[in-house]
Protein backbone atom coordinates (compact mmCIF):
# COMPACT_ATOMS: atom_id res chain seq x y z
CA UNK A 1 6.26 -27.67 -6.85
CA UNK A 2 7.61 -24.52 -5.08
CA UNK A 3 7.34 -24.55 -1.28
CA UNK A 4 6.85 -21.11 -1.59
CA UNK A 5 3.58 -19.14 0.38
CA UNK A 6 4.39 -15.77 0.02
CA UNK A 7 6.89 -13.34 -2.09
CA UNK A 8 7.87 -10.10 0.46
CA UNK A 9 8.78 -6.45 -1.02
CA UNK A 10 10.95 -4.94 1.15
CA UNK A 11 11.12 -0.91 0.80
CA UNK A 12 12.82 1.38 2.65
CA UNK A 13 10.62 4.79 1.69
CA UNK A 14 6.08 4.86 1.90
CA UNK A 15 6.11 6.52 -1.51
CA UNK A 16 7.61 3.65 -3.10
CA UNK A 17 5.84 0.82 -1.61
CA UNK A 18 2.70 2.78 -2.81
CA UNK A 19 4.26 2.95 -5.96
CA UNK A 20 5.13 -0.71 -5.77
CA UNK A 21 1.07 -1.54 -4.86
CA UNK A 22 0.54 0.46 -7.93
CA UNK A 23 2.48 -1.22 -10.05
CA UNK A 24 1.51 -4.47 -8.70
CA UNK A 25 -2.40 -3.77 -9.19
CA UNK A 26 -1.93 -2.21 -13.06
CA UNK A 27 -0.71 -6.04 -13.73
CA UNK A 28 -3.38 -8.08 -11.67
CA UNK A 29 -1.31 -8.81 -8.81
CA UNK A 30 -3.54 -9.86 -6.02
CA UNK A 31 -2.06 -8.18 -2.74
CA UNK A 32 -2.17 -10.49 0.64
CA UNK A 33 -1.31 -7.41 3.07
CA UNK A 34 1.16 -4.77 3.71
CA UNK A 35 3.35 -4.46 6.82
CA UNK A 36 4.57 -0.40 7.39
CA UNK A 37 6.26 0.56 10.96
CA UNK A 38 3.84 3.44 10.97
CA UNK A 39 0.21 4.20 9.93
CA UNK A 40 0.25 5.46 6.18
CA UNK A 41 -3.18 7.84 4.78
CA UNK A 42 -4.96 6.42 2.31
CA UNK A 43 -3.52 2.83 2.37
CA UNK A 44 -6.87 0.97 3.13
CA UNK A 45 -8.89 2.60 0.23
CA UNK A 46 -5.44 1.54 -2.01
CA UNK A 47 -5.76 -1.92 -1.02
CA UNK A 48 -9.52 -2.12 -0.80
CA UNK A 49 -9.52 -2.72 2.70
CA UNK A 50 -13.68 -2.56 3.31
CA UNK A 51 -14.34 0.18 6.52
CA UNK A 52 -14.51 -1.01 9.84
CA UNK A 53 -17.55 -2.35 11.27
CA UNK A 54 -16.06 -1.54 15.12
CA UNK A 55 -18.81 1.23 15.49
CA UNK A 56 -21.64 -0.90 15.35
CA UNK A 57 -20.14 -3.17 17.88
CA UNK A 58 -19.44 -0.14 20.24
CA UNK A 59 -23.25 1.04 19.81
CA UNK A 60 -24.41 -2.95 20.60
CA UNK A 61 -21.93 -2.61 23.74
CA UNK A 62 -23.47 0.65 24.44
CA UNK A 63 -26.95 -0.98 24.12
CA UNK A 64 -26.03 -3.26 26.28
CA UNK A 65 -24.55 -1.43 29.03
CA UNK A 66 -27.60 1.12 28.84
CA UNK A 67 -29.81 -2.11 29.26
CA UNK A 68 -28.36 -3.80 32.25
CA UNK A 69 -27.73 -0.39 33.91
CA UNK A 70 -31.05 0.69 33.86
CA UNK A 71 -32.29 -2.90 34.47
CA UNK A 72 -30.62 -3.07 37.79
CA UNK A 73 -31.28 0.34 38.94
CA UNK A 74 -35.26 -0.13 38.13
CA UNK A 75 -35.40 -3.83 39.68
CA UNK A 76 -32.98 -2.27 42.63
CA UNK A 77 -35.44 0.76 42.77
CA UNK A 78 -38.94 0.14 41.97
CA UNK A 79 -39.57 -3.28 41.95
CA UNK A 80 -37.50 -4.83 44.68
CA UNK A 81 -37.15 -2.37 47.52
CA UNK A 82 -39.24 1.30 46.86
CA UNK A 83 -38.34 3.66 49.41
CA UNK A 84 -40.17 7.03 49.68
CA UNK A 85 -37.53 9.50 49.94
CA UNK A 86 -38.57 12.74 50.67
CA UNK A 87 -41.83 12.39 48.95
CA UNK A 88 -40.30 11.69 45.50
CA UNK A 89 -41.46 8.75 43.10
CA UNK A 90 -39.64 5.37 43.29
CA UNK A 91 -39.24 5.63 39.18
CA UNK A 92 -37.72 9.44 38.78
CA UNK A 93 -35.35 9.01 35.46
CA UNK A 94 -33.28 12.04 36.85
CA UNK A 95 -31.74 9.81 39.61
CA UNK A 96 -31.01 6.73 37.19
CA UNK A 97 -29.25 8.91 34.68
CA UNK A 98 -25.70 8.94 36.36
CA UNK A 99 -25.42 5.19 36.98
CA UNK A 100 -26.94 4.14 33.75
CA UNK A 101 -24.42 6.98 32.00
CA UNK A 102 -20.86 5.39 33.51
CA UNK A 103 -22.49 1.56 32.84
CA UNK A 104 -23.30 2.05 29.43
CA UNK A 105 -19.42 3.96 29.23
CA UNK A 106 -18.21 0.59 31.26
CA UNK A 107 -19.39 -1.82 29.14
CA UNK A 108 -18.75 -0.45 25.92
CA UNK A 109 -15.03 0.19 27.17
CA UNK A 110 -14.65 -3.64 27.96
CA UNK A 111 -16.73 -4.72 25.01
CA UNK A 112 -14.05 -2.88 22.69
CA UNK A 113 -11.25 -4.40 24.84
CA UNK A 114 -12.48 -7.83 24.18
CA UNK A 115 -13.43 -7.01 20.61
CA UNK A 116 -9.85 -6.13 19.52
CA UNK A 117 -8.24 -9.04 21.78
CA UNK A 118 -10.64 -11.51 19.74
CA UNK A 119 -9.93 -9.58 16.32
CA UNK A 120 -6.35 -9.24 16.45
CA UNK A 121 -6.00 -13.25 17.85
CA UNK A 122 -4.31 -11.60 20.84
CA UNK A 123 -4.60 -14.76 23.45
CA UNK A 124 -2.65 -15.22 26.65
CA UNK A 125 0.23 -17.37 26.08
CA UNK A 126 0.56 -16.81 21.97
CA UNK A 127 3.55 -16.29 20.34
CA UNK A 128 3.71 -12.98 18.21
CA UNK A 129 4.17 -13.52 14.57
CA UNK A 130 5.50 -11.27 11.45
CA UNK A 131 6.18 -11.48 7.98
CA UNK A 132 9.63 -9.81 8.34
CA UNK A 133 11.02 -8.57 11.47
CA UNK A 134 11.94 -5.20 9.71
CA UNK A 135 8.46 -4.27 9.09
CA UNK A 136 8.47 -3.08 12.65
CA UNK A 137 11.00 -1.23 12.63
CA UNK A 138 12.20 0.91 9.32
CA UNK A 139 10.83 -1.30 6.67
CA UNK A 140 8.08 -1.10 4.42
CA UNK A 141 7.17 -5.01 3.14
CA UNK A 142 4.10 -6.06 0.65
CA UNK A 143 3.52 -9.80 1.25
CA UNK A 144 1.99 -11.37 -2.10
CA UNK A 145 0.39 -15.00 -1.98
CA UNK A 146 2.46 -17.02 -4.23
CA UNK A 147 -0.37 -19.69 -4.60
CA UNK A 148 -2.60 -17.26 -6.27
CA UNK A 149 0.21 -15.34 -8.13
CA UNK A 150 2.02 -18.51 -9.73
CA UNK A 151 4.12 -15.45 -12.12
CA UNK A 152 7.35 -15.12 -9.73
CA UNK A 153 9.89 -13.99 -11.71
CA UNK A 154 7.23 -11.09 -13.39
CA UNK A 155 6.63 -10.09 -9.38
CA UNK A 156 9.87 -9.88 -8.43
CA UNK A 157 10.89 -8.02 -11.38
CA UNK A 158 8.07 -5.69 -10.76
CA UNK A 159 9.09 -4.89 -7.22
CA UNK A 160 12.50 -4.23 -7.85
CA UNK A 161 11.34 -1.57 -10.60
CA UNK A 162 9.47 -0.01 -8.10
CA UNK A 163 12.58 0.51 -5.74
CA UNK A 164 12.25 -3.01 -3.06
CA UNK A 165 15.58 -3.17 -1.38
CA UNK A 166 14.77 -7.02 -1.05
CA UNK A 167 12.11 -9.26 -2.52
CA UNK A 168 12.25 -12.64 -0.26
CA UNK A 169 10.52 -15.85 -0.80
CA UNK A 170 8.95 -17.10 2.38
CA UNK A 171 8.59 -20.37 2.88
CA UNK A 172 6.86 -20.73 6.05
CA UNK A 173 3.55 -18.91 6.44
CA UNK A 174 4.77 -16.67 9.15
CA UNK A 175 8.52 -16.29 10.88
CA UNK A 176 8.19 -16.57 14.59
CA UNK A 177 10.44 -14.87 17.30
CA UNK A 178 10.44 -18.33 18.81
């Protein structure tokens, strides 16, 4: 039994490794993820990649914020401590727009903070991990799941037709800088 967990395409070029994911899909070659040293157009809809569900959580945030500002300012206000300021109401929604404006902004900007920290597994303390230490700087590398593909040979040929400068065997699920 091969010790193997993933098979890694190396290319140097975008328009190959696309051509490579092509290549890969046309024979029912299920794709674990693709590592680029910049952001490449049209890469999630190539993949499948669903669309991000970040803009809901942003509106919640929002929701949030809007609730808790406007909260305080009516308990602060109205409920706790009404003054009479120049003959104007305790509850005028003019005066509660500004704070409840920059709390919502507040806690929707820490909300997505925390959000992509949770997401991305970014924790104090963590060690970073990559497929291939290229991949962040000049190469392009497709990681395939060698449990699921069990054809090596057929997906190594298949990258190297589709111009990988190397096609490595990992053994380890990820290579750490440690």
């Amino acid at each position: 039994m091969s010790t193997t967990k993933y098979i890694l395409g190396s290319f140097g070029d975008p328009d190959e490794m696309m051509h490579g994911i092509e290549k890969l899909q046309e024979n029912n070659i299920k794709i674990y993820d693709v590592f680029t040293p910049m952001p490449i157009h049209g890469i999630e809809a190539k993949l499948g990649v669903p669309p991000s569900r970040l803009p809901i959580v942003a509106f919640l945030c929002g929701l949030l914020g809007f609730i808790l500002g406007f909260s305080l300012l009516y308990y602060t206000m109205v409920y706790d401590w009404p003054m009479n300021i120049g003959g104007k109401p305790a509850f005028a929604i003019p005066n509660f727009v500004p704070v409840t404006f920059e709390v919502t902004i507040l806690c929707t900007a820490l909300g997505m903070v925390a959000i992509f920290f949770y997401r991305n597994h970014l924790f104090p303390g963590r060690a970073p991990r990559v497929m291939d230490f290229r991949a962040t700087d000049d190469r392009f590398v497709i990681a395939i799941d060698a449990k699921e593909n069990t054809d090596h040979d057929k997906i190594e040929t298949l990258l190297k037709e589709a111009g990988a400068i190397d096609v490595m065997h990992n053994e380890r699920k990820y290579v750490s800088y440690e």
